[in-house]
C-alpha atoms as a PDB file:
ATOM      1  CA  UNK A   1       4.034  -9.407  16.410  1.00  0.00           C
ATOM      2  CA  UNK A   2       0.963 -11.181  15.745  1.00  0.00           C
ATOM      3  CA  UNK A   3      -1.873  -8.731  15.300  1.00  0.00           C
ATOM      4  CA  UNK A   4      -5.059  -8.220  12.996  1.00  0.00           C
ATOM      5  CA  UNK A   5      -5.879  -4.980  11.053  1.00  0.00           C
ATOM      6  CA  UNK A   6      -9.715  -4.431  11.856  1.00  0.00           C
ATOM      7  CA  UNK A   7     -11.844  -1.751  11.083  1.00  0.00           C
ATOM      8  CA  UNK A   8     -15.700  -1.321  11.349  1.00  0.00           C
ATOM      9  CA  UNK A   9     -18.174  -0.767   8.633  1.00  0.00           C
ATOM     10  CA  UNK A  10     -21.092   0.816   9.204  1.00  0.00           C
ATOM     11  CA  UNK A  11     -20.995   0.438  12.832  1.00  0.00           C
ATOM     12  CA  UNK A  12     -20.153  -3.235  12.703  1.00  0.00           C
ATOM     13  CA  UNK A  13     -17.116  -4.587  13.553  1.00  0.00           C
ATOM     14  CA  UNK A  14     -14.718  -6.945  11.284  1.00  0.00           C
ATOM     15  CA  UNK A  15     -11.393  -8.151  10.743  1.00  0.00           C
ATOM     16  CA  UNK A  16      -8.911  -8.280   7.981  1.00  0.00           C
ATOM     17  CA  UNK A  17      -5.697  -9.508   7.815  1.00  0.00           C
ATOM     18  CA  UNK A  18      -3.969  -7.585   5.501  1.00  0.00           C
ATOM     19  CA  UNK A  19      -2.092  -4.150   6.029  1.00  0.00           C
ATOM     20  CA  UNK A  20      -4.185  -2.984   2.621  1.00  0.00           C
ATOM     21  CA  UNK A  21      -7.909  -1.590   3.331  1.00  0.00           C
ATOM     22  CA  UNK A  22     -10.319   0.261   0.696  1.00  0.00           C
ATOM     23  CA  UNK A  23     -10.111   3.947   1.798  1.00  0.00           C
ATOM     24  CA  UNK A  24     -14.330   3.755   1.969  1.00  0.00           C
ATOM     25  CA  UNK A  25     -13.907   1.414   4.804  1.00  0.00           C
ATOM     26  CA  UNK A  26     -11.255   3.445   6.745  1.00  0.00           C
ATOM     27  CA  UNK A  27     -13.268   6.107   8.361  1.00  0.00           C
ATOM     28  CA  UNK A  28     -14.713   4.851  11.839  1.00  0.00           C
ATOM     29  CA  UNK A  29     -12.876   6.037  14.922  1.00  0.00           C
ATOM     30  CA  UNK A  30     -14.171   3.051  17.455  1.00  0.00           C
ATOM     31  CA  UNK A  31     -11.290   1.150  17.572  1.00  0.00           C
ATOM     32  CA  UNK A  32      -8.696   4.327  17.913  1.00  0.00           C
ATOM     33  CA  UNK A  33     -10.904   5.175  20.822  1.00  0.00           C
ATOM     34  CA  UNK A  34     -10.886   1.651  22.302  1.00  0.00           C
ATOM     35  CA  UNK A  35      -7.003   2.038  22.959  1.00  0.00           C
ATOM     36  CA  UNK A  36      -5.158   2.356  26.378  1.00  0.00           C
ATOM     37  CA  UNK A  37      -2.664   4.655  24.903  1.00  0.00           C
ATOM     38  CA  UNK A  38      -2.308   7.980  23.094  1.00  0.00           C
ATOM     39  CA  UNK A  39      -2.842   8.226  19.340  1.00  0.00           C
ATOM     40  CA  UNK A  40       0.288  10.333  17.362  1.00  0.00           C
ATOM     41  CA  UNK A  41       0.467  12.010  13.745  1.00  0.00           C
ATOM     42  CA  UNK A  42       1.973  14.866  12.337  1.00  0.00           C
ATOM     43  CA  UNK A  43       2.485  18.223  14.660  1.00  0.00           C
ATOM     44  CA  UNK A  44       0.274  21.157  13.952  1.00  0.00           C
ATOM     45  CA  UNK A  45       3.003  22.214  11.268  1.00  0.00           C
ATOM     46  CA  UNK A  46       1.691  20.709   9.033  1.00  0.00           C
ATOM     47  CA  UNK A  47      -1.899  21.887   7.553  1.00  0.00           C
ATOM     48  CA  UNK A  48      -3.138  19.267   4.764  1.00  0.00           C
ATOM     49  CA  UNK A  49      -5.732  16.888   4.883  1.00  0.00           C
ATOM     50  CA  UNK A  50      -5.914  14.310   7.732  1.00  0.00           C
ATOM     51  CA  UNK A  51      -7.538  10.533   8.140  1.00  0.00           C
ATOM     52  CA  UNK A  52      -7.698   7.568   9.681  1.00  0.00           C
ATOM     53  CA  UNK A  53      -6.463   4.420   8.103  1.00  0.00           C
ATOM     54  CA  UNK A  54      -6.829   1.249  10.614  1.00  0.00           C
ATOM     55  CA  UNK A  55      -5.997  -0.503  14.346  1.00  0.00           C
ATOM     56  CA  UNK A  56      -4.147  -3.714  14.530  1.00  0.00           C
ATOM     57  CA  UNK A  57      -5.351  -5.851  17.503  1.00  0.00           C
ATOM     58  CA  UNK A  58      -4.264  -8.827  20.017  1.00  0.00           C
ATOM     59  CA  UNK A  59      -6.288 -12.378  19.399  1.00  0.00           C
ATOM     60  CA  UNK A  60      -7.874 -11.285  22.958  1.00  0.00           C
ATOM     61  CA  UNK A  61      -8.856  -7.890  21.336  1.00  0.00           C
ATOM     62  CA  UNK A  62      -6.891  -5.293  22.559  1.00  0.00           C
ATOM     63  CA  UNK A  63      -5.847  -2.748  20.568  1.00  0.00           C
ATOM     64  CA  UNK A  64      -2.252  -2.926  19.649  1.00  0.00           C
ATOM     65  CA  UNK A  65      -1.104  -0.159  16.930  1.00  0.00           C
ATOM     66  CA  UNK A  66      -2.708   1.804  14.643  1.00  0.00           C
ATOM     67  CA  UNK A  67      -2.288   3.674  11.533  1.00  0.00           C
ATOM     68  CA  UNK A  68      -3.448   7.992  10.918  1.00  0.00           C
ATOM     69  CA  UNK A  69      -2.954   9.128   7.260  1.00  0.00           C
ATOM     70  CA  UNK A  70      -1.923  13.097   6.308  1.00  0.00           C
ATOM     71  CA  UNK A  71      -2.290  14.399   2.976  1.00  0.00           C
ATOM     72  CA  UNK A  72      -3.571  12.922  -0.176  1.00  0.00           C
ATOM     73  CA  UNK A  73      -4.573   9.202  -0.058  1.00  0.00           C
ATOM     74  CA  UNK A  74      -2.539   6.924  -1.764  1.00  0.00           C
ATOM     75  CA  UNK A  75      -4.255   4.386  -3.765  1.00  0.00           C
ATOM     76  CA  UNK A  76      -2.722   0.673  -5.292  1.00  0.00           C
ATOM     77  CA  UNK A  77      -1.573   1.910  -8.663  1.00  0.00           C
ATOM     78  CA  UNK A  78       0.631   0.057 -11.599  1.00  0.00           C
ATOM     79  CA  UNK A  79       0.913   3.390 -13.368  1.00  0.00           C
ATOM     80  CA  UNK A  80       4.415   4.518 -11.898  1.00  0.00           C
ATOM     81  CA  UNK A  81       4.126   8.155 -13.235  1.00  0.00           C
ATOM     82  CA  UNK A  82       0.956   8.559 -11.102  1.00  0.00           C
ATOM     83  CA  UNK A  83       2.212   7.281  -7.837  1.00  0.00           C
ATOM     84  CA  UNK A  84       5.187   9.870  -7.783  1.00  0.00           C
ATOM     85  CA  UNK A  85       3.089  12.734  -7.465  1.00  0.00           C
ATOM     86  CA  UNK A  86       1.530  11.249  -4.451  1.00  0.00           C
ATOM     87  CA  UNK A  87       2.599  13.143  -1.595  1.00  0.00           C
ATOM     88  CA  UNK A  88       1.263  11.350   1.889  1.00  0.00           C
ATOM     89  CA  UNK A  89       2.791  10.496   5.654  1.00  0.00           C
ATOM     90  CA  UNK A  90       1.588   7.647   7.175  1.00  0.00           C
ATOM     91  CA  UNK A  91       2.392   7.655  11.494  1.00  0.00           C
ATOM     92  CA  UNK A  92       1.882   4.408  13.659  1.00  0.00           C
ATOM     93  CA  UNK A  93       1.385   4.332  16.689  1.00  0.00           C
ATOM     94  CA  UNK A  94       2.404   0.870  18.451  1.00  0.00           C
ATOM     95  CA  UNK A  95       1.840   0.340  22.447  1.00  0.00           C
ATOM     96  CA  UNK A  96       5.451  -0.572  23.642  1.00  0.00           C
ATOM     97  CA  UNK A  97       4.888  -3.565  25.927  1.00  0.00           C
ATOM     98  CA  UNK A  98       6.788  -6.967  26.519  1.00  0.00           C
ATOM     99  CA  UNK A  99       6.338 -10.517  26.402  1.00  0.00           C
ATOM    100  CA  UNK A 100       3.196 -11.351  28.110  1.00  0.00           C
ATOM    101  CA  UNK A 101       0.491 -13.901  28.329  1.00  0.00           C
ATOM    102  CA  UNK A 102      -2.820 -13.016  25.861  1.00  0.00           C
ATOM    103  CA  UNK A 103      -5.715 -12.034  28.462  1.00  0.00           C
ATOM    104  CA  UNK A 104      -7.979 -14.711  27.492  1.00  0.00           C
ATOM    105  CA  UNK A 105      -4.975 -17.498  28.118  1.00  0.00           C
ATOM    106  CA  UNK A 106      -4.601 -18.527  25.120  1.00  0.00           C
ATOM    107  CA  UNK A 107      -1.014 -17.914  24.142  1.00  0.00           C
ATOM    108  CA  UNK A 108       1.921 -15.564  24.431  1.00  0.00           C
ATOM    109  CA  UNK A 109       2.033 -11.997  22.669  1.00  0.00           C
ATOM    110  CA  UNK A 110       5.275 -11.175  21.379  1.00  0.00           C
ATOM    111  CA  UNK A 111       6.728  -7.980  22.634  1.00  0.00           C
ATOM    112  CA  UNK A 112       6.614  -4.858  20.452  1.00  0.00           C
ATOM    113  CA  UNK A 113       9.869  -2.509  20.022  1.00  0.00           C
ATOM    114  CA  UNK A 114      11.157  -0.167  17.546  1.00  0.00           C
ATOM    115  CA  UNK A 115      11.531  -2.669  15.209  1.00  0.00           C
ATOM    116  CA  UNK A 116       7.840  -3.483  15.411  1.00  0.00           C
ATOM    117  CA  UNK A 117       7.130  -0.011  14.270  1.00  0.00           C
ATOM    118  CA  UNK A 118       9.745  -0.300  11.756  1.00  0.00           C
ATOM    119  CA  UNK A 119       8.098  -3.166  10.124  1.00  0.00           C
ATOM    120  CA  UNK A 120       4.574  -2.097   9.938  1.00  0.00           C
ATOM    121  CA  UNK A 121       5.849   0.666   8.454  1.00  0.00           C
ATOM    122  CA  UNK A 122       7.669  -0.964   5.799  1.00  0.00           C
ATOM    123  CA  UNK A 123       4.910  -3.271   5.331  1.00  0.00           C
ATOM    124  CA  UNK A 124       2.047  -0.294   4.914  1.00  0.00           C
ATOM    125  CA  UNK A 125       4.358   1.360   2.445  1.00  0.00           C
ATOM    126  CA  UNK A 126       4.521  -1.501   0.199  1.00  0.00           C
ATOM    127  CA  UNK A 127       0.535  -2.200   0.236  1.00  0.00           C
ATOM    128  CA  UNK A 128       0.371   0.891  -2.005  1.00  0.00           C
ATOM    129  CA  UNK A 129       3.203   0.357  -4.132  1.00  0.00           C
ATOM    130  CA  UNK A 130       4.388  -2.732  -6.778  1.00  0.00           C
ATOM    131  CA  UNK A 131       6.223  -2.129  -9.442  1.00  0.00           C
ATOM    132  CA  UNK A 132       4.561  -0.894 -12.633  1.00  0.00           C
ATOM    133  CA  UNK A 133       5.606  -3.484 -15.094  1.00  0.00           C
ATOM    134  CA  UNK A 134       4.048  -6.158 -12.347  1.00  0.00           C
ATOM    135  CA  UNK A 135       1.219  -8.378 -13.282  1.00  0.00           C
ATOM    136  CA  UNK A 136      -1.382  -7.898 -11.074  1.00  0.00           C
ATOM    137  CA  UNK A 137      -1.486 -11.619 -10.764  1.00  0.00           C
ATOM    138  CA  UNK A 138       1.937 -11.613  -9.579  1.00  0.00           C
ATOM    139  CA  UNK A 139       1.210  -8.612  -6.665  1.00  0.00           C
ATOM    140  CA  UNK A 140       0.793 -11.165  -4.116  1.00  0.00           C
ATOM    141  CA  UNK A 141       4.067 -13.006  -4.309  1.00  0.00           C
ATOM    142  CA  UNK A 142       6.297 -10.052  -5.026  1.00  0.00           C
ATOM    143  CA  UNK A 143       4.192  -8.546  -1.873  1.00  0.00           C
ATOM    144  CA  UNK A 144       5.285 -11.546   0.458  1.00  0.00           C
ATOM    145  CA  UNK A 145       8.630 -11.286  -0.723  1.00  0.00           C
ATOM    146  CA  UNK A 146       9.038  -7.951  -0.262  1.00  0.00           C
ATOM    147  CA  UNK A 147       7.398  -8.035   3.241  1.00  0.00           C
ATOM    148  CA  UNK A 148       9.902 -10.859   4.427  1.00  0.00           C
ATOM    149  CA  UNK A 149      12.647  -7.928   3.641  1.00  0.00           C
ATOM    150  CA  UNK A 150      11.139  -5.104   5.351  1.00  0.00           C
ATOM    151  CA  UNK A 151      10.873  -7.538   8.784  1.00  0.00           C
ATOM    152  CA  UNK A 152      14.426  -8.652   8.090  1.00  0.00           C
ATOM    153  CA  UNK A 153      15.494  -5.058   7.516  1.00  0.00           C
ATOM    154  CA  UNK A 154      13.727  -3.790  10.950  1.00  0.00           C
ATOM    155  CA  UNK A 155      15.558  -6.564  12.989  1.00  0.00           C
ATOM    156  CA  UNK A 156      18.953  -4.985  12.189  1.00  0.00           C
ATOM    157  CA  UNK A 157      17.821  -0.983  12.492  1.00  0.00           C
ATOM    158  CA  UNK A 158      21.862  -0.636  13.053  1.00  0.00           C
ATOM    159  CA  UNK A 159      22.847  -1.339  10.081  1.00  0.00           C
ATOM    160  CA  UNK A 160      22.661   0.258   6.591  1.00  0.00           C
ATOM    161  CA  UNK A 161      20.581   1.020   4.798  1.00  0.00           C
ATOM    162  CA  UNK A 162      19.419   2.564   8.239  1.00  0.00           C
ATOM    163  CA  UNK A 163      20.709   5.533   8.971  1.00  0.00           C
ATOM    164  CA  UNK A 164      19.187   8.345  11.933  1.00  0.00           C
ATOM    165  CA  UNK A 165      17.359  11.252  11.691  1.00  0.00           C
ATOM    166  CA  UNK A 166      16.462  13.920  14.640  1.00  0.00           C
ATOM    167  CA  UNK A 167      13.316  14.369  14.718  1.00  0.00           C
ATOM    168  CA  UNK A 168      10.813  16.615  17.081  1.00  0.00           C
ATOM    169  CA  UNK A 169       8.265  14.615  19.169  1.00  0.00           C
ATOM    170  CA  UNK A 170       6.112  16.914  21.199  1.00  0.00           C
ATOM    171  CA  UNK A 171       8.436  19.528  20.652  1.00  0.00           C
ATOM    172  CA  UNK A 172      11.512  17.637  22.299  1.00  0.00           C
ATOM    173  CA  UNK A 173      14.227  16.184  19.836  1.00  0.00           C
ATOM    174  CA  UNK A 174      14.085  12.047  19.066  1.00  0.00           C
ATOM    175  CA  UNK A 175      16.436  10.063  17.323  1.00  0.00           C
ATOM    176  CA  UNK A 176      14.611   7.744  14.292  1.00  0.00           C
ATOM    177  CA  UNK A 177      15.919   5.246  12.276  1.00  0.00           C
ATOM    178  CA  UNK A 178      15.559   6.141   8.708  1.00  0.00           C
ATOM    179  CA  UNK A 179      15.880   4.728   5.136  1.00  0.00           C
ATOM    180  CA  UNK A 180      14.818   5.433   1.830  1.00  0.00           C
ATOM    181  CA  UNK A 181      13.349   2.950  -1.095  1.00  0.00           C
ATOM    182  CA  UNK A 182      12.474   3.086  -4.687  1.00  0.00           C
ATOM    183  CA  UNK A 183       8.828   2.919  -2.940  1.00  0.00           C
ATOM    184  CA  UNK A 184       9.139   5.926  -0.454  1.00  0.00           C
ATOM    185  CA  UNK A 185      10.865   6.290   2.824  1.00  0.00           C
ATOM    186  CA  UNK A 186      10.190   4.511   6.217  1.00  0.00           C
ATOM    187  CA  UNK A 187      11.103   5.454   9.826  1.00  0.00           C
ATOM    188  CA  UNK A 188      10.794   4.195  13.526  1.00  0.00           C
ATOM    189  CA  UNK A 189      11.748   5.414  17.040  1.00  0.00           C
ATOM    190  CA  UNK A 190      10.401   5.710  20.721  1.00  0.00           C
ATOM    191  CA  UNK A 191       8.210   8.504  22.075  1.00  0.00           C
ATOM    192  CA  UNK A 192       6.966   9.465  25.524  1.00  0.00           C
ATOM    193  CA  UNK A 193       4.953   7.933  27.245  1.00  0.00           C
ATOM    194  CA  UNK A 194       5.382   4.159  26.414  1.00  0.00           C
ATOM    195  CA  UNK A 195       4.540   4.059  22.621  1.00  0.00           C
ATOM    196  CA  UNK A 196       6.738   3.828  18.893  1.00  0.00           C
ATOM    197  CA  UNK A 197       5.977   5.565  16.413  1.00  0.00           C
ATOM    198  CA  UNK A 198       6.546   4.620  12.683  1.00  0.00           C
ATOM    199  CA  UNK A 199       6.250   6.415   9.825  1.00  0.00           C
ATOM    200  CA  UNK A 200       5.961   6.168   5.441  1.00  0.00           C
ATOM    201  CA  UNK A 201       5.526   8.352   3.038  1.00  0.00           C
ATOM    202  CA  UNK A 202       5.921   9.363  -0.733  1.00  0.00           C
ATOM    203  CA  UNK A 203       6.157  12.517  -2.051  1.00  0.00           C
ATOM    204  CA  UNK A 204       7.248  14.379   1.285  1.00  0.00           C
ATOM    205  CA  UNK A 205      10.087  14.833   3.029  1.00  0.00           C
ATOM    206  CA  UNK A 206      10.609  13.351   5.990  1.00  0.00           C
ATOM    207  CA  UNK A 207      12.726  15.360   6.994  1.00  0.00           C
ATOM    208  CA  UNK A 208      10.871  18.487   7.982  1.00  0.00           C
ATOM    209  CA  UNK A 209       8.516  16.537   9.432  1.00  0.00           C
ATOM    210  CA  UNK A 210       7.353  16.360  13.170  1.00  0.00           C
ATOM    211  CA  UNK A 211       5.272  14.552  15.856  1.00  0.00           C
ATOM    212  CA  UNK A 212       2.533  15.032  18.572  1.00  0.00           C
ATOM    213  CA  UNK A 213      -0.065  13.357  20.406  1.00  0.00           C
ATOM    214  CA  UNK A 214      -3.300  13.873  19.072  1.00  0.00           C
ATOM    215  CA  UNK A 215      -6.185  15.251  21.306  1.00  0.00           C
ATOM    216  CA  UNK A 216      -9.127  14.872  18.952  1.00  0.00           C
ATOM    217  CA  UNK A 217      -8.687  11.113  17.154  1.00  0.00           C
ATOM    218  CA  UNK A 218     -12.450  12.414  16.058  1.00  0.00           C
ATOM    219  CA  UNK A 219     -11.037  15.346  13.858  1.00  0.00           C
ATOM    220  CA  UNK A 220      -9.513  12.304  11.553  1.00  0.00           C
ATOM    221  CA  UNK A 221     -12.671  10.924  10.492  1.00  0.00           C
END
């Protein structure tokens, strides 16, 4: 799935190609409000701190996915001791479509499943995390790596280490597939209403966890 990660600063709009982006330059809600389909996170269960993180978009600029962050924000740390006591849940939201022609003609869009989800969640989990004995010089090729597994791992979500988890999504039971890293966990499945949701996190279980459309994208900022 061929998308860019873009996100506006002060009002003007930008785009990045990595999954990793400063938490300063995370807080404008234009692009979540640019999308044609309903923004998820966390179901009013859960009370902590929530924020926006970024949208992933088409070449012909439509919004494609995007990420909403709930409790404390993690931050790219060596210091190992310091990222386990982060406790955060990541959701994505990804558009479920097929394989379609771009709208400006320039090229085909691949479609977007489950496993979509399940790789841009594996893939946001690991821009916080490298191992603490890591160069920093090194970050980017261990990163690669380590992104080439998590989109190898989410073409084969029925197989270990995959397993499923029931989990509520508007109040009505969904199956996810789940696993669990030295990093954190990661999870994908379908909602209503013709969107995936993915999830990561660190520090909180996953398990009690549920999902819900969000009616004010605003009250992220």
């Amino acid at each position: 799935m061929e998308t860019t990660s873009r996100v506006d600063t002060d009002g003007a709009p930008g785009t990045v190609t990595a999954e990793e982006v400063p938490a300063a330059r995370r807080r404008t809600v234009d692009g979540y409000l640019e999308a044609p389909f309903p923004w998820y996170g966390l179901d009013e269960a859960f009370t902590g701190p929530r924020w926006l993180m970024q949208v992933g978009t088409a070449a012909d600029g439509t919004v494609q996915h995007g990420s909403t962050g709930h409790g404390e924000e993690p931050s790219v740390k060596t210091d190992g001791a310091a990222a386990e006591k982060e406790r955060f849940a990541a959701v994505i939201t990804v558009a479920a479509s097929p394989v379609r022609r771009s709208g400006d003609g320039t090229g085909v869009l691949d479609a977007t499943t489950v496993s979509s989800a399940a790789w841009l969640a594996g893939s946001g989990l690991l821009a916080y995390t490298w191992p603490p004995q890591m160069d920093h010089v090194l970050r980017d090729d261990w990163l690669d790596q380590q992104t080439e597994t998590a989109f190898t791992l989410a073409d084969d979500l029925g197989s270990a280490p995959w397993s499923t988890l029931s989990l509520p999504v508007d109040g009505v039971p969904v199956e996810f597939h789940y696993r669990e890293s030295e990093f954190g966990w990661v999870l994908a499945g379908s909602a209503h209403g013709g969107v995936h949701i993915g999830a990561y996190g660190r520090g909180m279980s996953a398990y009690g966890l549920g999902f819900a459309v969000i009616k004010d994208i605003a009250a992220y900022v």
